[in-house]
N, C-alpha and C. Protein backbone atom coordinates (compact mmCIF):
# COMPACT_ATOMS: atom_id res chain seq x y z
N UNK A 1 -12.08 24.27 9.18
CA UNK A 1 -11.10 23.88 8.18
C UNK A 1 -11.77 23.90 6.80
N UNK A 2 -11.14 24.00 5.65
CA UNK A 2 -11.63 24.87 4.65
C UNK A 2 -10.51 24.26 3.17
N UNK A 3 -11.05 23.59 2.36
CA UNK A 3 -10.10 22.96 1.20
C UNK A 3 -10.57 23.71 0.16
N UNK A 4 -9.26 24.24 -0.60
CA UNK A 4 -9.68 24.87 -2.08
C UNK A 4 -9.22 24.52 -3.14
N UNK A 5 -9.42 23.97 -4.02
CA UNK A 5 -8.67 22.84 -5.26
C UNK A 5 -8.26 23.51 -5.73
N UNK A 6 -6.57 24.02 -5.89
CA UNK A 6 -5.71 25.14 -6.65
C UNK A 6 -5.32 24.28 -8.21
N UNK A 7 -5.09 23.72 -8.41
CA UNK A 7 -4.99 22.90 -9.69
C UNK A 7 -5.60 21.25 -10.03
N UNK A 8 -6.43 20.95 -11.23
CA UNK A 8 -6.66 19.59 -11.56
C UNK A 8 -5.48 19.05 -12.02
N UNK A 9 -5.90 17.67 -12.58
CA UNK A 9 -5.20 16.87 -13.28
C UNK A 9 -4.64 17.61 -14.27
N UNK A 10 -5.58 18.01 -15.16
CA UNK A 10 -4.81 18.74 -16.51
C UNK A 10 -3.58 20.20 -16.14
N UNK A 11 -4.27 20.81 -15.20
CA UNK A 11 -3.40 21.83 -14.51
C UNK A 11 -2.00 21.06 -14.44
N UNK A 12 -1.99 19.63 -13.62
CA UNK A 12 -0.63 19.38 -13.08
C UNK A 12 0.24 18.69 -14.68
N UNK A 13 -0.53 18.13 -15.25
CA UNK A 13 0.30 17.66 -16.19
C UNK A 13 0.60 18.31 -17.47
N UNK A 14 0.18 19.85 -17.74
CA UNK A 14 0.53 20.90 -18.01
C UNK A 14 1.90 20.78 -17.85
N UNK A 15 1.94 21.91 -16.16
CA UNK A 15 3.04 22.20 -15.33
C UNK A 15 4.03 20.78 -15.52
N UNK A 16 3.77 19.90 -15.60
CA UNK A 16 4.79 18.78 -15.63
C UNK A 16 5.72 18.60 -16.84
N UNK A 17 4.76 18.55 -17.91
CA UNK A 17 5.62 19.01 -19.24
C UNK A 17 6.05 20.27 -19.47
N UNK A 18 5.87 21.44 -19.02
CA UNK A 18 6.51 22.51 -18.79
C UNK A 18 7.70 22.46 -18.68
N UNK A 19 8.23 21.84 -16.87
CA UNK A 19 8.98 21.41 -16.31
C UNK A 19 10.31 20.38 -16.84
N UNK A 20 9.51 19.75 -17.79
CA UNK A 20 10.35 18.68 -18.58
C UNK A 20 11.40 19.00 -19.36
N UNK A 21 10.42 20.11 -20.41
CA UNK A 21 10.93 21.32 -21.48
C UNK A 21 12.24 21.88 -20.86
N UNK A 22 11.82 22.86 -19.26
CA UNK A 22 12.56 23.24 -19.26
C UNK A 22 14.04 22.51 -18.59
N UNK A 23 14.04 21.47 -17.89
CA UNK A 23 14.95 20.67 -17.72
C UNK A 23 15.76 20.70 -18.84
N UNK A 24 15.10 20.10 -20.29
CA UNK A 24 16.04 19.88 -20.91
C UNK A 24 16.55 20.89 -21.92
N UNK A 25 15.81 22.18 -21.53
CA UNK A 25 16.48 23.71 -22.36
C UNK A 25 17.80 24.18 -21.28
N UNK A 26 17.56 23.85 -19.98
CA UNK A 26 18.71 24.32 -19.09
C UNK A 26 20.00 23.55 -19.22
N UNK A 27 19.80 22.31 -19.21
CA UNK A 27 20.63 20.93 -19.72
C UNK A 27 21.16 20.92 -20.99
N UNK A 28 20.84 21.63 -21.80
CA UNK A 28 21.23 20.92 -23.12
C UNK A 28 21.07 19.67 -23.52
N UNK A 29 20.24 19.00 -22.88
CA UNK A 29 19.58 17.35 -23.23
C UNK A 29 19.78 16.86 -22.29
N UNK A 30 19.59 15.47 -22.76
CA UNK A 30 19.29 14.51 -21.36
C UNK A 30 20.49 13.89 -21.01
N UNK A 31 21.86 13.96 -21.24
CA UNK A 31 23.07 13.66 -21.37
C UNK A 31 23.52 13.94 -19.82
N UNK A 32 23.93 13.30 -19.09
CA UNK A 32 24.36 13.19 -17.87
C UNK A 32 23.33 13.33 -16.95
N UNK A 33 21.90 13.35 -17.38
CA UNK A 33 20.81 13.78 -16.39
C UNK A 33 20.46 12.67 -15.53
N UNK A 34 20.16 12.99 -14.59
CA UNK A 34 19.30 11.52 -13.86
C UNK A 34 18.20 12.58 -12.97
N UNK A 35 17.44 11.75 -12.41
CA UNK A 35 16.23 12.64 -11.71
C UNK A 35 16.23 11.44 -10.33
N UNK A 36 16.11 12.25 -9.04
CA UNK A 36 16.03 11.75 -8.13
C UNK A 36 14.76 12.22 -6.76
N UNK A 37 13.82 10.99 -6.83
CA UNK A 37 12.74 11.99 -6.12
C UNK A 37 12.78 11.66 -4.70
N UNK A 38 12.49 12.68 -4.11
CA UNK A 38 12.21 12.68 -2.09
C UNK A 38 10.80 11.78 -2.07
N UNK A 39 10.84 10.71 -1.27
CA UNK A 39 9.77 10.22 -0.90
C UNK A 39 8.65 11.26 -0.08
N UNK A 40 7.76 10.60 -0.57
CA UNK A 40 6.94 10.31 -1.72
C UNK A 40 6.60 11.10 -3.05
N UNK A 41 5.94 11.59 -2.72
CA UNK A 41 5.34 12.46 -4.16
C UNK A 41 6.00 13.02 -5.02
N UNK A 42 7.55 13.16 -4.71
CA UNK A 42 8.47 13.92 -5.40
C UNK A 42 9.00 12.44 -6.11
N UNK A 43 9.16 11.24 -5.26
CA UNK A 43 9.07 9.99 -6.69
C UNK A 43 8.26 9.79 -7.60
N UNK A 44 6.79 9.99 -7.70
CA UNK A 44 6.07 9.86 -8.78
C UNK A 44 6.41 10.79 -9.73
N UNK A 45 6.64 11.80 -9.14
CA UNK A 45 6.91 13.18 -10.13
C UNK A 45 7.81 13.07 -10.63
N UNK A 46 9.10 12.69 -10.27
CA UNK A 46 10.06 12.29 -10.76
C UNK A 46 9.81 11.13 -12.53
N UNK A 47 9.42 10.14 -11.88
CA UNK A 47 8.50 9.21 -12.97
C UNK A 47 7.97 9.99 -13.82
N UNK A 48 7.09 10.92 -13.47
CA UNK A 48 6.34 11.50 -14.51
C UNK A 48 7.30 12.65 -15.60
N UNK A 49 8.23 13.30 -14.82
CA UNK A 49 8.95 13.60 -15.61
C UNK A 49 9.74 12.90 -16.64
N UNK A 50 10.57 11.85 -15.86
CA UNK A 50 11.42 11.25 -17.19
C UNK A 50 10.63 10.52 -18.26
N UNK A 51 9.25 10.31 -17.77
CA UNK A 51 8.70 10.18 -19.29
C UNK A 51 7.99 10.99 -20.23
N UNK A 52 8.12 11.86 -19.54
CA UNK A 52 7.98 13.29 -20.28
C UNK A 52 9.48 13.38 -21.07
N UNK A 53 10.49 13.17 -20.70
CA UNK A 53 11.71 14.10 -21.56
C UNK A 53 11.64 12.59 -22.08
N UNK A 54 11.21 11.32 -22.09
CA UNK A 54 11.91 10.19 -23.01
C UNK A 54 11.16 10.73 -24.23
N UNK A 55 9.86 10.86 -23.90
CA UNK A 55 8.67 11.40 -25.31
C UNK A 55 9.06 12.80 -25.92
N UNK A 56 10.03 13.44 -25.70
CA UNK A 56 10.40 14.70 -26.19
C UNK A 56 11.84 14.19 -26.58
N UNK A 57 13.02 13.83 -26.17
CA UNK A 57 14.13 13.58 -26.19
C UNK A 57 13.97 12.36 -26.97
N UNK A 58 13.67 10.82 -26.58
CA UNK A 58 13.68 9.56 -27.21
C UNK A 58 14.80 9.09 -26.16
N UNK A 59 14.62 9.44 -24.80
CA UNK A 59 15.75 8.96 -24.47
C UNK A 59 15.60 8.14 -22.87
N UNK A 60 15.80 7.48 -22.46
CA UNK A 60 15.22 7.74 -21.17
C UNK A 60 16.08 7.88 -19.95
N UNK A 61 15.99 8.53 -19.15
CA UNK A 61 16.37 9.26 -17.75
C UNK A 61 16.58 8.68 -16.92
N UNK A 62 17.57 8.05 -16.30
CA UNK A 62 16.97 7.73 -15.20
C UNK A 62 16.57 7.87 -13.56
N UNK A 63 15.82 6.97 -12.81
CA UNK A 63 15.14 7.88 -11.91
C UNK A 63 15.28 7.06 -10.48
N UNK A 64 15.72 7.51 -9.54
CA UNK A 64 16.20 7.22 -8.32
C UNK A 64 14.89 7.74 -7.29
N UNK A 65 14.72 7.02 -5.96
CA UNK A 65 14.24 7.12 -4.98
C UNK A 65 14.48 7.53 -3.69
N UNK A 66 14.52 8.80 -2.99
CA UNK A 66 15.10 9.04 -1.70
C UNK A 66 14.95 9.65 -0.44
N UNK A 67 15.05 8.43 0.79
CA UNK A 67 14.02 8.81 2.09
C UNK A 67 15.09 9.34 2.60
N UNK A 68 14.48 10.76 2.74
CA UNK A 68 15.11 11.61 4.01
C UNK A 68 14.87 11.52 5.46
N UNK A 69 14.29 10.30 5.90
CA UNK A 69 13.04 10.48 7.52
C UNK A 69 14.59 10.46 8.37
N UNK A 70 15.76 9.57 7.77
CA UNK A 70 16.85 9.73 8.89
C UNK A 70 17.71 11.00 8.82
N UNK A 71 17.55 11.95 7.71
CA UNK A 71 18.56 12.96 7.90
C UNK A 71 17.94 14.30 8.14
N UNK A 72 16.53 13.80 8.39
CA UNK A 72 15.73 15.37 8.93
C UNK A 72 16.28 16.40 10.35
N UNK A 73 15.99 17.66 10.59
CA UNK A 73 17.00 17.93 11.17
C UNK A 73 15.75 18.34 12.56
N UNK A 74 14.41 17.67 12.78
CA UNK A 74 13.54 17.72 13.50
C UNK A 74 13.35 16.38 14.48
N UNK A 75 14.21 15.20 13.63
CA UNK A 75 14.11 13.95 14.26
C UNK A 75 13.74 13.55 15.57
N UNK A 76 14.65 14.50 16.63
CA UNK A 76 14.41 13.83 17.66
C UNK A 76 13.22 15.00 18.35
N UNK A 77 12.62 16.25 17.48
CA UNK A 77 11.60 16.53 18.47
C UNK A 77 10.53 15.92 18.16
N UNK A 78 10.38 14.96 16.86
CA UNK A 78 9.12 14.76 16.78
C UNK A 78 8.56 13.41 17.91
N UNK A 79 7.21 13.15 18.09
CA UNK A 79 6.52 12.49 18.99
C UNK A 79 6.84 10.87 18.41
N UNK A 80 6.55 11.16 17.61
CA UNK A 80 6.18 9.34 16.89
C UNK A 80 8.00 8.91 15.86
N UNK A 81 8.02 7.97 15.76
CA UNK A 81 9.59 7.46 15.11
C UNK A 81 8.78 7.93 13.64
N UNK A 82 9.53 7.88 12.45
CA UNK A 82 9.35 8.37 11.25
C UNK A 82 9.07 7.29 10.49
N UNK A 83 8.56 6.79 9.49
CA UNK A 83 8.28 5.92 8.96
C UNK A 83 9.12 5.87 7.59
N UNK A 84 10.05 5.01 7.81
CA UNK A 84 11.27 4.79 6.72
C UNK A 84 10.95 4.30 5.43
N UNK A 85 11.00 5.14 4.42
CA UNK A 85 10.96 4.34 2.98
C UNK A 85 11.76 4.00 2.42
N UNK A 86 11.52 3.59 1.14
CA UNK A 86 12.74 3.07 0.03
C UNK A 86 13.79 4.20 -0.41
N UNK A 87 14.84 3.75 -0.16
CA UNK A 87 15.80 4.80 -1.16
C UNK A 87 16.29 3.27 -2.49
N UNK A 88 16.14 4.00 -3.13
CA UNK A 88 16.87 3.31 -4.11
C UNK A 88 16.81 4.18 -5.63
N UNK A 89 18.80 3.96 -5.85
CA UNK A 89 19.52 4.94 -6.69
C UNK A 89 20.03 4.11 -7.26
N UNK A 90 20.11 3.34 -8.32
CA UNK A 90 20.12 2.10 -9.37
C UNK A 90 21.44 2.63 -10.08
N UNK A 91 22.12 3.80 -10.09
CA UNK A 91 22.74 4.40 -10.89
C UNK A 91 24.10 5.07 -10.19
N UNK A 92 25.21 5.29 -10.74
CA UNK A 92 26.26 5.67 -9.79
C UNK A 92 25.80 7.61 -10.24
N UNK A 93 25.99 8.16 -8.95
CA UNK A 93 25.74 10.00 -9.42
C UNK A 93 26.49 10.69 -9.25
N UNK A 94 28.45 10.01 -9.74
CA UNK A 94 28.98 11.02 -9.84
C UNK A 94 29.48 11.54 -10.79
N UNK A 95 29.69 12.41 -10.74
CA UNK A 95 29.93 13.44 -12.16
C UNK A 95 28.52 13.83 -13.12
N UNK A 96 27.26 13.24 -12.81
CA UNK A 96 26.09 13.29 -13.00
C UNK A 96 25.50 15.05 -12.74
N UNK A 97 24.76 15.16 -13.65
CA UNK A 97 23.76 16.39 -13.03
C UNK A 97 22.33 15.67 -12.53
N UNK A 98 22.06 15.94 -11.36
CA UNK A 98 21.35 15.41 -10.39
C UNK A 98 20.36 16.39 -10.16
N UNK A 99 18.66 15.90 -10.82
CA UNK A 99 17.60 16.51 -10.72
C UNK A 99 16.99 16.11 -9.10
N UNK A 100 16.85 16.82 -8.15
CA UNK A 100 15.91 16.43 -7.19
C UNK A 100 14.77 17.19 -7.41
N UNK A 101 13.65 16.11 -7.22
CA UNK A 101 12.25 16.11 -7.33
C UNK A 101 11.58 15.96 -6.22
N UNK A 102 10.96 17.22 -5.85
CA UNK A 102 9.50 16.99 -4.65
C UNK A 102 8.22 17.90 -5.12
N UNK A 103 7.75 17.55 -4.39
CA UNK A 103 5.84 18.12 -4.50
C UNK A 103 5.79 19.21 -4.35
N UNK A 104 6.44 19.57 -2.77
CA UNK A 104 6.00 20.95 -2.28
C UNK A 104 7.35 21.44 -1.72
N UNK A 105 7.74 22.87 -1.99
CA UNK A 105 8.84 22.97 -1.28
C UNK A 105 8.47 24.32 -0.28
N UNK A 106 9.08 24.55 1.01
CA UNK A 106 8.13 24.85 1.86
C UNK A 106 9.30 25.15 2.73
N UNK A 107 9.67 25.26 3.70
CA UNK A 107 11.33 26.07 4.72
C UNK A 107 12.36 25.54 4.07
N UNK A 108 12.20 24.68 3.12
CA UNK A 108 13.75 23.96 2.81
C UNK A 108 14.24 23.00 3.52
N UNK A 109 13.35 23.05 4.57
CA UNK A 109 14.65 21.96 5.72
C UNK A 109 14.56 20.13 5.08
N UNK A 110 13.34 20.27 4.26
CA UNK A 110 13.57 18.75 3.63
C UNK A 110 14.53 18.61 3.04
N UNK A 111 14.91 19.87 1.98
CA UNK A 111 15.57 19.84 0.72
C UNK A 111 17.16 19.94 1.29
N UNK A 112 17.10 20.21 2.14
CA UNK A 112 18.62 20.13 3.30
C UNK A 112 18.56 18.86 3.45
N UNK A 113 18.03 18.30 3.58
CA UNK A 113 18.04 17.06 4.21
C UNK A 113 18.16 16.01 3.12
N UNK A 114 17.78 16.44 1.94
CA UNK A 114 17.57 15.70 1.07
C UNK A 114 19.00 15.32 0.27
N UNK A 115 19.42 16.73 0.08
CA UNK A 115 21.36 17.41 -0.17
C UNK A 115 21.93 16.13 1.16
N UNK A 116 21.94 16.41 2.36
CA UNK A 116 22.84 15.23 3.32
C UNK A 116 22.48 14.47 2.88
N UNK A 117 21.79 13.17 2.59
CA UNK A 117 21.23 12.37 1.86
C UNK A 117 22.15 11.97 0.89
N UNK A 118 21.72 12.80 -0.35
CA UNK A 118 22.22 12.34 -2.02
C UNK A 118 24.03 12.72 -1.69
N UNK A 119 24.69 13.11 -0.90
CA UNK A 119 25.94 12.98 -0.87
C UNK A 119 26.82 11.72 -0.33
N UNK A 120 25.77 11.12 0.20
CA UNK A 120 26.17 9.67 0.71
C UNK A 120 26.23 8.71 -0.56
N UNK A 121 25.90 9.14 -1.42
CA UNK A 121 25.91 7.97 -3.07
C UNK A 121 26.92 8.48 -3.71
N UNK A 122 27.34 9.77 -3.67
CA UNK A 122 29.05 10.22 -4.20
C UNK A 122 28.87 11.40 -4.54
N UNK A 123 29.43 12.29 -5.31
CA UNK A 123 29.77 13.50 -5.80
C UNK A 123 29.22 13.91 -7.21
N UNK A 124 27.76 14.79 -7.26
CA UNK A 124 27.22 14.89 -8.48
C UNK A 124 27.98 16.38 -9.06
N UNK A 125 28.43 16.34 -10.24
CA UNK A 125 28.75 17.34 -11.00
C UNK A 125 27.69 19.16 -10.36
N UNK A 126 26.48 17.95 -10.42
CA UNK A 126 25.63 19.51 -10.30
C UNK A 126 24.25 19.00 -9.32
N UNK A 127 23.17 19.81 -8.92
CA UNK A 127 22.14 19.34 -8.03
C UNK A 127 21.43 20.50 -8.46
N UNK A 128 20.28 19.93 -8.88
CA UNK A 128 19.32 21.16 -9.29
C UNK A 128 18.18 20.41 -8.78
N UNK A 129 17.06 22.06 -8.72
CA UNK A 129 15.91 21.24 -7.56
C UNK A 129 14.33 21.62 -8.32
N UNK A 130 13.76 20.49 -8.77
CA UNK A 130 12.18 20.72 -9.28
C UNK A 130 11.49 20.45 -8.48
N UNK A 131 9.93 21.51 -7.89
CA UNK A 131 9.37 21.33 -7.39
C UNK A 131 7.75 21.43 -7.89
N UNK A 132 6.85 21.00 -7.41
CA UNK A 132 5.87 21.16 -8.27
C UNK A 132 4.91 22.56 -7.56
N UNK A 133 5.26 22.55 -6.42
CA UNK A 133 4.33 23.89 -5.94
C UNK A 133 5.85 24.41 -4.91
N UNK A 134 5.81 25.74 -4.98
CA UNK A 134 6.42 26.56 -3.77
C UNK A 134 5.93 27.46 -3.35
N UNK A 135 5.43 27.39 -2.09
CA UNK A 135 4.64 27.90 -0.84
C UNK A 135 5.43 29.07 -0.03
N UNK A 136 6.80 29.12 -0.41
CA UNK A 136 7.06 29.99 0.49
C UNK A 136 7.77 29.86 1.96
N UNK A 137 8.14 30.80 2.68
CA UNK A 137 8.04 30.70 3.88
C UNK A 137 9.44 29.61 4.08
N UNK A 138 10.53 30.22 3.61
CA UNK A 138 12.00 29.46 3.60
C UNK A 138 12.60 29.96 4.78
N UNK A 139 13.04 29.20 5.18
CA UNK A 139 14.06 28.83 6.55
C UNK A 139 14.85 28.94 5.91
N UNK A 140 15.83 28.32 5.19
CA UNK A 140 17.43 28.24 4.80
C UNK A 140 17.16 28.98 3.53
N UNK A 141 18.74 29.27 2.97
CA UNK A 141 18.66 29.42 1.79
C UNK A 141 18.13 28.88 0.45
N UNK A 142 17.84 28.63 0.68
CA UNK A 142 17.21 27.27 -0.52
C UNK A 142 15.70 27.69 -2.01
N UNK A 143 16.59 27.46 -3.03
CA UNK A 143 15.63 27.76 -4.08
C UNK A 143 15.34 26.80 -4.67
N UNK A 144 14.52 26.67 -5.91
CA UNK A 144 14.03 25.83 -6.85
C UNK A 144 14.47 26.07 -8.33
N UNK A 145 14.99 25.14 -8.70
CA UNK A 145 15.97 25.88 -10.61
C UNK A 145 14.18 25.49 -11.05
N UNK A 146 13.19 24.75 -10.75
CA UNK A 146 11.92 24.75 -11.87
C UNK A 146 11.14 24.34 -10.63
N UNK A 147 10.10 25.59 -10.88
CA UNK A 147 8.78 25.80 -10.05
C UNK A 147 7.35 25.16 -11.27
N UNK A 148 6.69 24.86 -10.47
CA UNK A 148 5.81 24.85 -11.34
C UNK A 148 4.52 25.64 -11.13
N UNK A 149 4.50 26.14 -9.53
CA UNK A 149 3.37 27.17 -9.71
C UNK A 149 3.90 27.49 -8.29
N UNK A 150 4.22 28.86 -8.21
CA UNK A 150 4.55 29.49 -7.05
C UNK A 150 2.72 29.63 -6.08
N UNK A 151 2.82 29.52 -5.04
CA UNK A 151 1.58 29.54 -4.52
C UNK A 151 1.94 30.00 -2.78
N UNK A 152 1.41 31.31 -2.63
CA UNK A 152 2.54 32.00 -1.64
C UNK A 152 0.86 31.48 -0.45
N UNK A 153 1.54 31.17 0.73
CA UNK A 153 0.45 30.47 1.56
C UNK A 153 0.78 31.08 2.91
N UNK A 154 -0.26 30.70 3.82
CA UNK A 154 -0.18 31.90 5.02
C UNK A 154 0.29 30.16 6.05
N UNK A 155 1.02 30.47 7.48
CA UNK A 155 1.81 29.61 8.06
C UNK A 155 0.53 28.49 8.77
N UNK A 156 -0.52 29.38 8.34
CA UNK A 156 -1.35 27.92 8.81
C UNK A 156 -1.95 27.81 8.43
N UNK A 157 -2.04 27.54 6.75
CA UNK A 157 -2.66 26.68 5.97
C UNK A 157 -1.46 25.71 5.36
N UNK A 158 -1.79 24.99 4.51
CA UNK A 158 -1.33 23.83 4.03
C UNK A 158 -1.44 23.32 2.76
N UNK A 159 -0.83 23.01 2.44
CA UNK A 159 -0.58 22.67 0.79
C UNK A 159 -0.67 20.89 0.21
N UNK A 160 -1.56 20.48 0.24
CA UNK A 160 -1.22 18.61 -0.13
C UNK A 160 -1.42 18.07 -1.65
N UNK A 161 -0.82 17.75 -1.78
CA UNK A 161 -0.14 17.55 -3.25
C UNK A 161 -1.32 15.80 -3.53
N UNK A 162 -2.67 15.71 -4.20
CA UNK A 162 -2.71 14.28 -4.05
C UNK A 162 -2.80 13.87 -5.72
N UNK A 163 -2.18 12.34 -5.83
CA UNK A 163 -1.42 12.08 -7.04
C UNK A 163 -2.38 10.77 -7.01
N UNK A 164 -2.78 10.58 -8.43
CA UNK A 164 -3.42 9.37 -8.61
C UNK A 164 -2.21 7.80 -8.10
N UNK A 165 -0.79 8.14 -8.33
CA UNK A 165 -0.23 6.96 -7.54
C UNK A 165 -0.81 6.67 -6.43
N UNK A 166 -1.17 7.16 -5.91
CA UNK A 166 -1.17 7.13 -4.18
C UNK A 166 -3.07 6.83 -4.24
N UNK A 167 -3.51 6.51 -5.01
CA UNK A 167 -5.01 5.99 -5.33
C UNK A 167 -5.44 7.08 -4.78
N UNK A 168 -5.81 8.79 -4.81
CA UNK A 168 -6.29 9.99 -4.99
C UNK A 168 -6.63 10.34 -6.14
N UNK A 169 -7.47 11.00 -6.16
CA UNK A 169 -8.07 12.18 -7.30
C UNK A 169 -6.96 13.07 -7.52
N UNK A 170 -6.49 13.23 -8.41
CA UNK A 170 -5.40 13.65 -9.13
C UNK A 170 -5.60 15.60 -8.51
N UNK A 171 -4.73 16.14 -7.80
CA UNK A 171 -5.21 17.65 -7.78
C UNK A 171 -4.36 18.38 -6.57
N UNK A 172 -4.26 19.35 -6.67
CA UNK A 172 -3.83 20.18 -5.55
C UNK A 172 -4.63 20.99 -4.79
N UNK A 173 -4.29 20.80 -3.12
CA UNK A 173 -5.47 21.32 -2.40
C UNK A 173 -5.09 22.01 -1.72
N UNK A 174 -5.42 23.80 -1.07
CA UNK A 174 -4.94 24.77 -0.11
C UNK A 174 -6.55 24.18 1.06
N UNK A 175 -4.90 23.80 2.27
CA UNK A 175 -6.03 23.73 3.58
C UNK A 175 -5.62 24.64 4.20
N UNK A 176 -6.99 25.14 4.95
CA UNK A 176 -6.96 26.44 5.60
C UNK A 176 -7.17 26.15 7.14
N UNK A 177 -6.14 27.08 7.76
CA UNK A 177 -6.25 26.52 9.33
C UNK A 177 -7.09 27.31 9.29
N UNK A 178 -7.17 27.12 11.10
CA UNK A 178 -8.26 28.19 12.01
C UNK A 178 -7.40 29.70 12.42
């Protein structure tokens, strides 16, 4: 097994204000926006974005939390029960344009899962999807409106996103199977 550090800190928070920019060039501002991240890493990112567009905009965003472990569509083959996190969406999202935020996007089947999910809080105007790395290798239809570094990966290596929230060294790492 074999780790290769594809981006630092400065790399990611680059790509993050990138990301911000372009949110709010596609948007026309921060006006109906909210940002909603997939547990985990796609909540910090989330965070890190809307204070990115408050420091560009003056405005602030706001930012919702959301565990997909019950609407995954692998549930019952996996071995072990899933370990349930926080959802929490402080904000009503309908008629809203609805940013979902994750780390890595990878067959889609999260980001499916993530869509069953955010429809249980009501009816968003729109659903657009930021990711911070895309790996490739999609199962469903499923794209990303803001990539932040396409990173095309072979089916058995691995992509882990580690974020100083999560008390890591801030960086992105390609693991390499056997």
């Amino acid at each position: 097994m074999m780790n290769k550090e594809l981006l630092n800190k400065q790399d990611i928070e680059r790509i993050l204000s990138r990301i911000a920019h372009e949110i709010m060039e596609k948007n026309k501002g921060p006006e109906k926006l909210c940002l909603v991240g997939i547990q985990r890493g796609g909540v910090h990112i989330a965070h890190r974005l809307s204070a990115r567009i408050d420091m560009i905009e003056h405005v602030s965003v706001p930012v919702g939390s959301l565990d997909i472990s019950l609407y995954r569509d692998d549930i019952s083959r996996r071995k072990k029960l899933p370990i349930v996190r926080k959802t929490d969406i402080p904000f009503d999202i309908s008629e809203k344009v609805i940013v979902l935020v994750d780390d890595v996007l990878f067959t889609g089947r999260s980001i499916r899962a993530a869509l069953d999910a955010l429809m249980d809080f009501g009816r968003p105007a729109q659903i657009q999807l930021a990711v911070l790395i895309d790996r490739g290798h999609r199962e469903l239809p499923i794209r990303a409106d803001y990539v932040g570094k396409n990173i095309p990966t072979a089916r058995n290596e691995n992509i882990e996103v580690q974020l100083e929230e999560e008390s890591a060294e801030e960086k992105v790492v390609l693991i390499s199977g056997e």
